[in-house]
PDB file of N, CA and C in Angstrom:
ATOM      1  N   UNK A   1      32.441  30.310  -6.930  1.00  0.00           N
ATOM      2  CA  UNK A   1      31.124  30.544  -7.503  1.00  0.00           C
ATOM      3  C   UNK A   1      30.817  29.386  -8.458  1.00  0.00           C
ATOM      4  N   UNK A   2      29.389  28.360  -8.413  1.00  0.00           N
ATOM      5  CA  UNK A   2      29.254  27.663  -9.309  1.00  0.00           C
ATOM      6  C   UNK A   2      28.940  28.062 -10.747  1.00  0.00           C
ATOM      7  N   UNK A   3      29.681  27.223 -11.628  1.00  0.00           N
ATOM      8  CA  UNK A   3      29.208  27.429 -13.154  1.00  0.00           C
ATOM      9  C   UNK A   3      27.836  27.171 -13.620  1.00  0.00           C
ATOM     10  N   UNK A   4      27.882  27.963 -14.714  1.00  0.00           N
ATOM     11  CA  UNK A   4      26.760  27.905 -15.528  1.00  0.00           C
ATOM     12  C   UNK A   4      26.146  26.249 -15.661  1.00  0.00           C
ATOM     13  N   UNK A   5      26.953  25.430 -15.920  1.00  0.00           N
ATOM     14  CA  UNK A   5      26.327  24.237 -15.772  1.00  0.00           C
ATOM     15  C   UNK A   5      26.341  23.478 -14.605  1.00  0.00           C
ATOM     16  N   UNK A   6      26.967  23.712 -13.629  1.00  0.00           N
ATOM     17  CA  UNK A   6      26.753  23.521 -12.190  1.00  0.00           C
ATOM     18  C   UNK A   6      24.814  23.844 -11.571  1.00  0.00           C
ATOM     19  N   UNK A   7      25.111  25.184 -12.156  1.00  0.00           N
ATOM     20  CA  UNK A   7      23.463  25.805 -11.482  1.00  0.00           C
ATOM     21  C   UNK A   7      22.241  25.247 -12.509  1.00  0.00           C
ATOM     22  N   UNK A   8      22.829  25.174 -13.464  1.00  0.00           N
ATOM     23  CA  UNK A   8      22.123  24.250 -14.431  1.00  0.00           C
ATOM     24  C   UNK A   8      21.454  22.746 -14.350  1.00  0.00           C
ATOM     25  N   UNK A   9      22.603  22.257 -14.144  1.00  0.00           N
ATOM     26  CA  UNK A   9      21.918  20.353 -13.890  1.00  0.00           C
ATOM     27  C   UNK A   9      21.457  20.527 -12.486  1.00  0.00           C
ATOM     28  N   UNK A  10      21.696  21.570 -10.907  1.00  0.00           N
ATOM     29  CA  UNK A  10      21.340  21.054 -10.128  1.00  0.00           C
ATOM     30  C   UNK A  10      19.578  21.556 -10.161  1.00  0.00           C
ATOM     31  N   UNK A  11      19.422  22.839 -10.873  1.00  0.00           N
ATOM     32  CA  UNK A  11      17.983  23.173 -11.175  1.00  0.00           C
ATOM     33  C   UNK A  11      17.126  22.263 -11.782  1.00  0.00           C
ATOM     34  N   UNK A  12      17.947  21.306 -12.796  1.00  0.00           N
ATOM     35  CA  UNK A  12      16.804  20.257 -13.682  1.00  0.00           C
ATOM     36  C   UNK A  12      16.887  18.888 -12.408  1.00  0.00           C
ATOM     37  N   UNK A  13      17.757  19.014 -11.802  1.00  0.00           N
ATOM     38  CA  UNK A  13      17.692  17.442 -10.955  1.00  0.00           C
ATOM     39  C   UNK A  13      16.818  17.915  -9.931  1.00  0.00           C
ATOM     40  N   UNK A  14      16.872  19.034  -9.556  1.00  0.00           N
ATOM     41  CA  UNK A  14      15.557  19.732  -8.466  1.00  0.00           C
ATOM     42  C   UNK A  14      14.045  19.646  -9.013  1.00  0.00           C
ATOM     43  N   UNK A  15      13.877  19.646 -10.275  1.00  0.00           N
ATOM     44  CA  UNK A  15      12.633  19.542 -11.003  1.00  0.00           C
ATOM     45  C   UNK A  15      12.461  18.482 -11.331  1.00  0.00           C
ATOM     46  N   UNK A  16      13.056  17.455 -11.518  1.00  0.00           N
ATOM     47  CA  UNK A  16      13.010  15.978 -11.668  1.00  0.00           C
ATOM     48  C   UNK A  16      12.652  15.517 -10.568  1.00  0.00           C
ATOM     49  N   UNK A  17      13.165  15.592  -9.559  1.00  0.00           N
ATOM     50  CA  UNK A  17      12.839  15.349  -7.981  1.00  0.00           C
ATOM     51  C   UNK A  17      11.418  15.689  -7.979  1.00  0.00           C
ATOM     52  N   UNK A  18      10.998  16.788  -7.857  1.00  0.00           N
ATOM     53  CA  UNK A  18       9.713  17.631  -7.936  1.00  0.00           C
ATOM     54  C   UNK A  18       8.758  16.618  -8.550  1.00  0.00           C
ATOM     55  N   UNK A  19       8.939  16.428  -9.552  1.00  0.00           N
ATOM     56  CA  UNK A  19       8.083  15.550 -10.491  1.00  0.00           C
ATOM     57  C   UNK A  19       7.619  14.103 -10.197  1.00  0.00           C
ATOM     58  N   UNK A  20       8.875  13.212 -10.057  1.00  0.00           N
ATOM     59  CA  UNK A  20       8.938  12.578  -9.412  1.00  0.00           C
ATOM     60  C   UNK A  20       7.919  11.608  -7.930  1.00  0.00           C
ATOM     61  N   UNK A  21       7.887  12.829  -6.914  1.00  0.00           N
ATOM     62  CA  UNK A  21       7.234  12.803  -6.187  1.00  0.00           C
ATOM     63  C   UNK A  21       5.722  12.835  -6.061  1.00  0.00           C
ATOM     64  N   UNK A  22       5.350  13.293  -6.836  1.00  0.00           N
ATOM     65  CA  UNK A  22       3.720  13.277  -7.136  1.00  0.00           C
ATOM     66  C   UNK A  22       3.581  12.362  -7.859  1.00  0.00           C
ATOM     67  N   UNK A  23       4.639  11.733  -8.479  1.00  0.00           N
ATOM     68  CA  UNK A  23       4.154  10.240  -9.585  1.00  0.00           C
ATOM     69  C   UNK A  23       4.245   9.291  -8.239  1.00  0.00           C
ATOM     70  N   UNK A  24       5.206   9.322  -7.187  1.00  0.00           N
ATOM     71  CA  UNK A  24       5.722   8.380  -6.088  1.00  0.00           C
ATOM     72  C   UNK A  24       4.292   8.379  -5.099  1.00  0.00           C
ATOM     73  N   UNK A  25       3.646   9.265  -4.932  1.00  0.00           N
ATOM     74  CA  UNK A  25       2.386   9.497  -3.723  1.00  0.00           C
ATOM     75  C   UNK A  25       1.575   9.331  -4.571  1.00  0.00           C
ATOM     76  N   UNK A  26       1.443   9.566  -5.740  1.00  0.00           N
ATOM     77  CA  UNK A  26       0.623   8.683  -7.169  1.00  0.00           C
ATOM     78  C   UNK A  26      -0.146   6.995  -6.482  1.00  0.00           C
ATOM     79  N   UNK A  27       1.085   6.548  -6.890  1.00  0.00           N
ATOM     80  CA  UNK A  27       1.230   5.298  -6.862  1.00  0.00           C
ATOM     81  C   UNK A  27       1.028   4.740  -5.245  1.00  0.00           C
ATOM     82  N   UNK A  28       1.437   5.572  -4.512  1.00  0.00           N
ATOM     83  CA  UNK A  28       1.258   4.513  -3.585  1.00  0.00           C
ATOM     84  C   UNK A  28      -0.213   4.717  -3.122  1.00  0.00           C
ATOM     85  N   UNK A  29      -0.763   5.649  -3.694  1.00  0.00           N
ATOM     86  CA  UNK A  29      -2.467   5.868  -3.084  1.00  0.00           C
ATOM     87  C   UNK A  29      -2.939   4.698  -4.526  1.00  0.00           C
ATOM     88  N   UNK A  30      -2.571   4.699  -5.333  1.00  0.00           N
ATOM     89  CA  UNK A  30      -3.323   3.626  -6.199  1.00  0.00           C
ATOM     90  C   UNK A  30      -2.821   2.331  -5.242  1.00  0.00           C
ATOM     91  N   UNK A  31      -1.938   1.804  -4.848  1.00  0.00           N
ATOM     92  CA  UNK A  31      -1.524   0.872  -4.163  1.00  0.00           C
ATOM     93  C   UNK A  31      -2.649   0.709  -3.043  1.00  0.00           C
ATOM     94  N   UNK A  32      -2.197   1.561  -2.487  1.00  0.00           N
ATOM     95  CA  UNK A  32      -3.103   1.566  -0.867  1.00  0.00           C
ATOM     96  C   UNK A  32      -4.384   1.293  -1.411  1.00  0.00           C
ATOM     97  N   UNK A  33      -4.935   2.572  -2.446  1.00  0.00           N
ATOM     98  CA  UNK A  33      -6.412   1.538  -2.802  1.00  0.00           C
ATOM     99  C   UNK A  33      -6.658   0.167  -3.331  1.00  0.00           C
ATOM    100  N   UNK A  34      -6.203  -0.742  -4.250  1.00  0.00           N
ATOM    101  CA  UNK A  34      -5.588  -2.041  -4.266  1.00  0.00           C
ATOM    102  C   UNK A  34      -5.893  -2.955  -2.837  1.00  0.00           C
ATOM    103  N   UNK A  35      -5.093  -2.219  -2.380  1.00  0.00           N
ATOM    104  CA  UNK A  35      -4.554  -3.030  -0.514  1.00  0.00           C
ATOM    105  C   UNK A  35      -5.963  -3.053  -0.014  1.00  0.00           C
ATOM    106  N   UNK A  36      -6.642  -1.788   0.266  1.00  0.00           N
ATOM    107  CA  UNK A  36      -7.631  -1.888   1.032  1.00  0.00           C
ATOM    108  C   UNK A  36      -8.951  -2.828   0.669  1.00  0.00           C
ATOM    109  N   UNK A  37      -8.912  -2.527  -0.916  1.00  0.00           N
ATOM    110  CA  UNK A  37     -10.081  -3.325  -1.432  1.00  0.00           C
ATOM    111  C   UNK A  37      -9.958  -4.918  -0.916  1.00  0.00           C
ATOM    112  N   UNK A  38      -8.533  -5.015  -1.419  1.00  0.00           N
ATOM    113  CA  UNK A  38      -8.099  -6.865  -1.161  1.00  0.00           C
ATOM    114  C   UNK A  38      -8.699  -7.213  -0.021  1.00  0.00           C
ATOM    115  N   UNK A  39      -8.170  -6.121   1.103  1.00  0.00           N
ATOM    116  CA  UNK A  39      -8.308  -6.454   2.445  1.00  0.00           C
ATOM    117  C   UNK A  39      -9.911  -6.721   3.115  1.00  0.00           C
ATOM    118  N   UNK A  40     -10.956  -5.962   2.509  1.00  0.00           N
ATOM    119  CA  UNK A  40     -12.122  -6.346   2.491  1.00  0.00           C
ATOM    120  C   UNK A  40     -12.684  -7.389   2.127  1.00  0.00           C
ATOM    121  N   UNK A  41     -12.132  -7.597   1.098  1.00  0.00           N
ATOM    122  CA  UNK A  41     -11.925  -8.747  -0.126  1.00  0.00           C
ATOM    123  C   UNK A  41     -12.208 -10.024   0.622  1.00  0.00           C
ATOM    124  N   UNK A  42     -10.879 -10.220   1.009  1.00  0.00           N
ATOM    125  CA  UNK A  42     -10.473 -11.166   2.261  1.00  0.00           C
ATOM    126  C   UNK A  42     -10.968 -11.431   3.620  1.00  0.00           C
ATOM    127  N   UNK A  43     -12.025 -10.072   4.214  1.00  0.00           N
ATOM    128  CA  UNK A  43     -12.410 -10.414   5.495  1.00  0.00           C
ATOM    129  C   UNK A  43     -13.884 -11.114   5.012  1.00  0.00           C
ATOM    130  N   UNK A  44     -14.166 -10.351   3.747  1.00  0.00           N
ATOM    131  CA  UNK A  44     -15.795 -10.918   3.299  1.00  0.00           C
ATOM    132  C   UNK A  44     -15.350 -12.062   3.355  1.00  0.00           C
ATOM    133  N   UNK A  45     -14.773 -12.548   3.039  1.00  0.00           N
ATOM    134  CA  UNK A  45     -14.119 -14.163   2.746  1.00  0.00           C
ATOM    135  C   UNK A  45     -13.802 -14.930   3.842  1.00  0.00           C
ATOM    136  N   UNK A  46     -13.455 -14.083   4.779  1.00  0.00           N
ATOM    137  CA  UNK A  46     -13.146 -14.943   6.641  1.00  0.00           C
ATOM    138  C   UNK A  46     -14.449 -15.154   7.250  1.00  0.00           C
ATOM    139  N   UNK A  47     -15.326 -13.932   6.832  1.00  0.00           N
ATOM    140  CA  UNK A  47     -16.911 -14.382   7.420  1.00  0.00           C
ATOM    141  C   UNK A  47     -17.575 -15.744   6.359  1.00  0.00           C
ATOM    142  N   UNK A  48     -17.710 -15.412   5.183  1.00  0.00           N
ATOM    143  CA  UNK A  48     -18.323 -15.926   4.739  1.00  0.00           C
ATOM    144  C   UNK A  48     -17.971 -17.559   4.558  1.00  0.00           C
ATOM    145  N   UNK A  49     -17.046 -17.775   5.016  1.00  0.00           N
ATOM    146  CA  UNK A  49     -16.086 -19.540   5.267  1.00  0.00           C
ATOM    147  C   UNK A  49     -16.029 -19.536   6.700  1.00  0.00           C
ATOM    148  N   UNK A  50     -16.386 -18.518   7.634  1.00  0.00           N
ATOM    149  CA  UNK A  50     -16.733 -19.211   8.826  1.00  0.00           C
ATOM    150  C   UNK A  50     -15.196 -19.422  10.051  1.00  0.00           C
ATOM    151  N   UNK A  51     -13.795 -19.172   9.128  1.00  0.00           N
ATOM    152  CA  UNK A  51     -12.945 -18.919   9.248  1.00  0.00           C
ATOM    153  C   UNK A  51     -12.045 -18.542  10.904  1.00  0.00           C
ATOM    154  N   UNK A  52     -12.866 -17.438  11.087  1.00  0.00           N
ATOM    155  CA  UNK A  52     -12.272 -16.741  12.611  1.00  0.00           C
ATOM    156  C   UNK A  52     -11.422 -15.965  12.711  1.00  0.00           C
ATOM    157  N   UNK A  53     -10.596 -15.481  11.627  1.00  0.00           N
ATOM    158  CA  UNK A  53      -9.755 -14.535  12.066  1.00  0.00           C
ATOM    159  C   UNK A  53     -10.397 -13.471  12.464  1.00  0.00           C
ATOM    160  N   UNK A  54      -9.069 -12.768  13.574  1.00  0.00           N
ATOM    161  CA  UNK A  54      -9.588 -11.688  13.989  1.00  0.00           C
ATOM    162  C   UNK A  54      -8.333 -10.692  13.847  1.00  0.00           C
ATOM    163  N   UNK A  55      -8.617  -9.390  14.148  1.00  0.00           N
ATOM    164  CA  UNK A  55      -6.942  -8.684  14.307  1.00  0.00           C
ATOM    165  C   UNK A  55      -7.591  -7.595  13.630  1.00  0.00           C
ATOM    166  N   UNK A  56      -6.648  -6.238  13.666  1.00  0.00           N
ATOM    167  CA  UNK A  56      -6.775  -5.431  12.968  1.00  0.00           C
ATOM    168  C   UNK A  56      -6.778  -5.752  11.004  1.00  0.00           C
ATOM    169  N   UNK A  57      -5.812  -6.913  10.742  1.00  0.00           N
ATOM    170  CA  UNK A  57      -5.607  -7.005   9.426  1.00  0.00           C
ATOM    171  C   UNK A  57      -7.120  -7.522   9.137  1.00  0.00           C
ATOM    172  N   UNK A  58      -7.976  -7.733   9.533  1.00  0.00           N
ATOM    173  CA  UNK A  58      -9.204  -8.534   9.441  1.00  0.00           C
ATOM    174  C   UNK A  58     -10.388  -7.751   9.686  1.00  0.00           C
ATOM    175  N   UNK A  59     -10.162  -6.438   9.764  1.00  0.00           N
ATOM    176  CA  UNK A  59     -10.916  -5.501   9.472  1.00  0.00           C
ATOM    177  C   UNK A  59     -11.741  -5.139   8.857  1.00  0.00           C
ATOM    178  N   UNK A  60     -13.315  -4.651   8.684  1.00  0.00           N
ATOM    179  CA  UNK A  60     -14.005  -4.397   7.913  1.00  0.00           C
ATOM    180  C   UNK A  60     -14.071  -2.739   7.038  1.00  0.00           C
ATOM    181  N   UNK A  61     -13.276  -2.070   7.664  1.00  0.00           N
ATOM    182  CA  UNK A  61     -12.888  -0.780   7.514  1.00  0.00           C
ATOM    183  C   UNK A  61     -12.229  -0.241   6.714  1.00  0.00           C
ATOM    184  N   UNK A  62     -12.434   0.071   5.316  1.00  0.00           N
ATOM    185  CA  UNK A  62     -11.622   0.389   4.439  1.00  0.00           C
ATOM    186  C   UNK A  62     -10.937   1.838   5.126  1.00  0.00           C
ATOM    187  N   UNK A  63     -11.121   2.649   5.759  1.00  0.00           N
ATOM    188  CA  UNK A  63     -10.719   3.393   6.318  1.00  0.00           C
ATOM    189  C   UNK A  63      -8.899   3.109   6.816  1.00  0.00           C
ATOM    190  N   UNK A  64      -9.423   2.185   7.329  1.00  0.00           N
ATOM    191  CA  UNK A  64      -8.738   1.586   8.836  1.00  0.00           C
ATOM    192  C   UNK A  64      -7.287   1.328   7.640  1.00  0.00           C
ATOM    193  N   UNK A  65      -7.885   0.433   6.691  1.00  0.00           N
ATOM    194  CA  UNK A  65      -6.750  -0.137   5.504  1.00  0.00           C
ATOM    195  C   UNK A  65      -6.064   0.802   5.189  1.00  0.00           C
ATOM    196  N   UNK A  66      -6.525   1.497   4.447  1.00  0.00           N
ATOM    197  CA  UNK A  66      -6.203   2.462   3.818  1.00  0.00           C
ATOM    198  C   UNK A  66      -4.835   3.744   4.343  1.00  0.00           C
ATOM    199  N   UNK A  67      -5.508   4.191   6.029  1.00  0.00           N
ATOM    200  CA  UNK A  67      -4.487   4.633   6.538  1.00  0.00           C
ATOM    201  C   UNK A  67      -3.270   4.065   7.187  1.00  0.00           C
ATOM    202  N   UNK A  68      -3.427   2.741   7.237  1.00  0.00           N
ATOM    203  CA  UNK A  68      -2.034   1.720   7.581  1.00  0.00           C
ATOM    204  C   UNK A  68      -1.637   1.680   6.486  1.00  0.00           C
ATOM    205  N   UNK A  69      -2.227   1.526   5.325  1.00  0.00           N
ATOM    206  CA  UNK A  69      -1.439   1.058   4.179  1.00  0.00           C
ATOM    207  C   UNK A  69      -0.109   2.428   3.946  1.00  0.00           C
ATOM    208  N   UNK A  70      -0.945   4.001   4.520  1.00  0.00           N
ATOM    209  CA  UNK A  70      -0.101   5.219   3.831  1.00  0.00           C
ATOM    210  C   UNK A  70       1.167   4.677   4.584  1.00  0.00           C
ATOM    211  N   UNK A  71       1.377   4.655   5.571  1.00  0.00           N
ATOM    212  CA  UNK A  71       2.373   4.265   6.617  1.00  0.00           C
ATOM    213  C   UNK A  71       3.761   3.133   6.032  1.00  0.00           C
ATOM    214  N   UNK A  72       3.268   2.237   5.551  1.00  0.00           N
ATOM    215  CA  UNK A  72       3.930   1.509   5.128  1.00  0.00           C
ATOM    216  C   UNK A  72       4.644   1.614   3.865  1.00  0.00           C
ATOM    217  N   UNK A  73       5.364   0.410   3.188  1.00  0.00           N
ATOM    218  CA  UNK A  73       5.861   0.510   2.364  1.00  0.00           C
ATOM    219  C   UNK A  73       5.316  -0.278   1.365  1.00  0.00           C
ATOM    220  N   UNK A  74       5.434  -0.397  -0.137  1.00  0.00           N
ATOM    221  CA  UNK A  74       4.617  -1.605  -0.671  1.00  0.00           C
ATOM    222  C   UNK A  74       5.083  -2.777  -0.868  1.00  0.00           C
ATOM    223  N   UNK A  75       5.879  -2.920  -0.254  1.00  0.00           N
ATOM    224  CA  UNK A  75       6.950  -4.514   0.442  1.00  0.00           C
ATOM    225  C   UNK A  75       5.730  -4.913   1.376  1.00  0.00           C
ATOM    226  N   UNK A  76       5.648  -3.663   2.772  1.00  0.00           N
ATOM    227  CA  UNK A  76       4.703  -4.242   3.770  1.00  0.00           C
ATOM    228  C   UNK A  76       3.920  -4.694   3.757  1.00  0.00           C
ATOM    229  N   UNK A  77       3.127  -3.858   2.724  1.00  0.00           N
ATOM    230  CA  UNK A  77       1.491  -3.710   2.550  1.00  0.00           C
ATOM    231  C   UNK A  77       1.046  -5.325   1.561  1.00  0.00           C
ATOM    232  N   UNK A  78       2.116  -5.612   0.605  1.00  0.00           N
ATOM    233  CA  UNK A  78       1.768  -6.702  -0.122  1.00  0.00           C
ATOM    234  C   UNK A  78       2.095  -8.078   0.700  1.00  0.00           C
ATOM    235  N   UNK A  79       2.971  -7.691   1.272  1.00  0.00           N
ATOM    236  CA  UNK A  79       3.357  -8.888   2.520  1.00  0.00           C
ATOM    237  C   UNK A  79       2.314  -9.292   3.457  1.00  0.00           C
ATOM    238  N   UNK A  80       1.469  -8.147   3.516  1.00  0.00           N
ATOM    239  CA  UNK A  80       0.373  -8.409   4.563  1.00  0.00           C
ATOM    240  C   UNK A  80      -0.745  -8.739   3.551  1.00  0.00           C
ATOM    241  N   UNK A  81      -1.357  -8.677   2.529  1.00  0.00           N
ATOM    242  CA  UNK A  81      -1.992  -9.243   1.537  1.00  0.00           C
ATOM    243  C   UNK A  81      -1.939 -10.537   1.619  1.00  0.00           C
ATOM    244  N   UNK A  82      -0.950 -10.627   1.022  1.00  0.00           N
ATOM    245  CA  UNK A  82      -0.357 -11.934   0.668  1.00  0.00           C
ATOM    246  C   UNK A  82      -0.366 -13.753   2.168  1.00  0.00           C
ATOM    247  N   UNK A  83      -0.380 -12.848   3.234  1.00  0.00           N
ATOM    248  CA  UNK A  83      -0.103 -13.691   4.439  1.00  0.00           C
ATOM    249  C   UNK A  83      -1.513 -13.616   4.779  1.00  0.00           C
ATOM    250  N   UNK A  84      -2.388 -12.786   4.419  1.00  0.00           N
ATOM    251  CA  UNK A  84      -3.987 -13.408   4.526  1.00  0.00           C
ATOM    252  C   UNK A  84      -4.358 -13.938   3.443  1.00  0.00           C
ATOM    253  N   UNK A  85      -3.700 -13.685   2.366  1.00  0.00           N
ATOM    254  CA  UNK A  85      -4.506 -14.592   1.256  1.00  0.00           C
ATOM    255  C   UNK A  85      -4.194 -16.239   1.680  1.00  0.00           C
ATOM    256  N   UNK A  86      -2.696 -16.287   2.608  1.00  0.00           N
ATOM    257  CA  UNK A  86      -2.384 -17.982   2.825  1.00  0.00           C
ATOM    258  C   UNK A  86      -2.874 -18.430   3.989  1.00  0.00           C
ATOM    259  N   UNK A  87      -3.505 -17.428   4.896  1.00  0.00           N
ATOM    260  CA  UNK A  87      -4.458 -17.735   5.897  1.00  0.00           C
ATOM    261  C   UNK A  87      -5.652 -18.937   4.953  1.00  0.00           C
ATOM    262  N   UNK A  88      -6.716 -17.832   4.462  1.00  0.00           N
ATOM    263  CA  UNK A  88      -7.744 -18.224   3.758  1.00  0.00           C
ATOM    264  C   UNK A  88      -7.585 -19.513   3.341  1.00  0.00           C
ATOM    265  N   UNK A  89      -6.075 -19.631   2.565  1.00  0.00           N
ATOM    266  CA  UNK A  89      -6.049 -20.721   1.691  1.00  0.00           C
ATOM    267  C   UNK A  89      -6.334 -22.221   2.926  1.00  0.00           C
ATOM    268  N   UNK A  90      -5.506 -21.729   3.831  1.00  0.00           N
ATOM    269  CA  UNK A  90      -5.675 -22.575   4.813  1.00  0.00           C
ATOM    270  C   UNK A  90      -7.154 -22.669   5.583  1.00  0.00           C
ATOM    271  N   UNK A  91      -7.448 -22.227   5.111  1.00  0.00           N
ATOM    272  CA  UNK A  91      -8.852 -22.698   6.340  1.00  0.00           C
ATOM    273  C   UNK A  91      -9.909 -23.522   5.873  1.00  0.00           C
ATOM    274  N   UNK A  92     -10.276 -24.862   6.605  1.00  0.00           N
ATOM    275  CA  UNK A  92     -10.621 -25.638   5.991  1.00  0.00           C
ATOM    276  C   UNK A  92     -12.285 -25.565   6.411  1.00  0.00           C
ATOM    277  N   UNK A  93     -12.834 -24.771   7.040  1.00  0.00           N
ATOM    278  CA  UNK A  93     -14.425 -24.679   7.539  1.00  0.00           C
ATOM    279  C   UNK A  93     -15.019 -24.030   6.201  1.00  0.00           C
TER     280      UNK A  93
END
């Protein structure tokens, strides 16, 4: 039979967990919103330089962002930011 402090710390590490998790899906919906804005950000920016990308990442759809972004991780999601922001940088039209 577990002890009193056995049933003890595993009840507060169960509520820590608990807690936890709504700060973790917190954050990554502030993230994802972040992501998606950028990502608009960036296609206004592929039209408006004349540019050409195309692809899903090049999307006008905050929608579209938004639910790839839940999917991912925020390694992914900034990785994919980041590799259109060095698109842009590159485009010389």
């Amino acid at each position: 039979m577990p002890s009193l402090k056995t049933v003890a710390f595993v009840s507060l590490a169960a509520g820590v967990c608990a807690l936890a998790a709504p700060r973790t899906a917190l954050a990554q919906t502030a993230g994802c919103a972040w992501y998606a804005d950028t990502a608009i950000k960036q296609q206004q920016e592929n039209e408006q330089r004349r540019c050409g990308f195309k692809g899903a990442e090049w999307s006008a759809n905050r929608q579209a962002h938004l639910a790839w972004c839940a999917t991912q991780s925020p390694d992914s999601w900034k990785a994919q930011a980041q590799n259109r922001q060095r698109m842009l940088a590159g485009c010389r039209k």
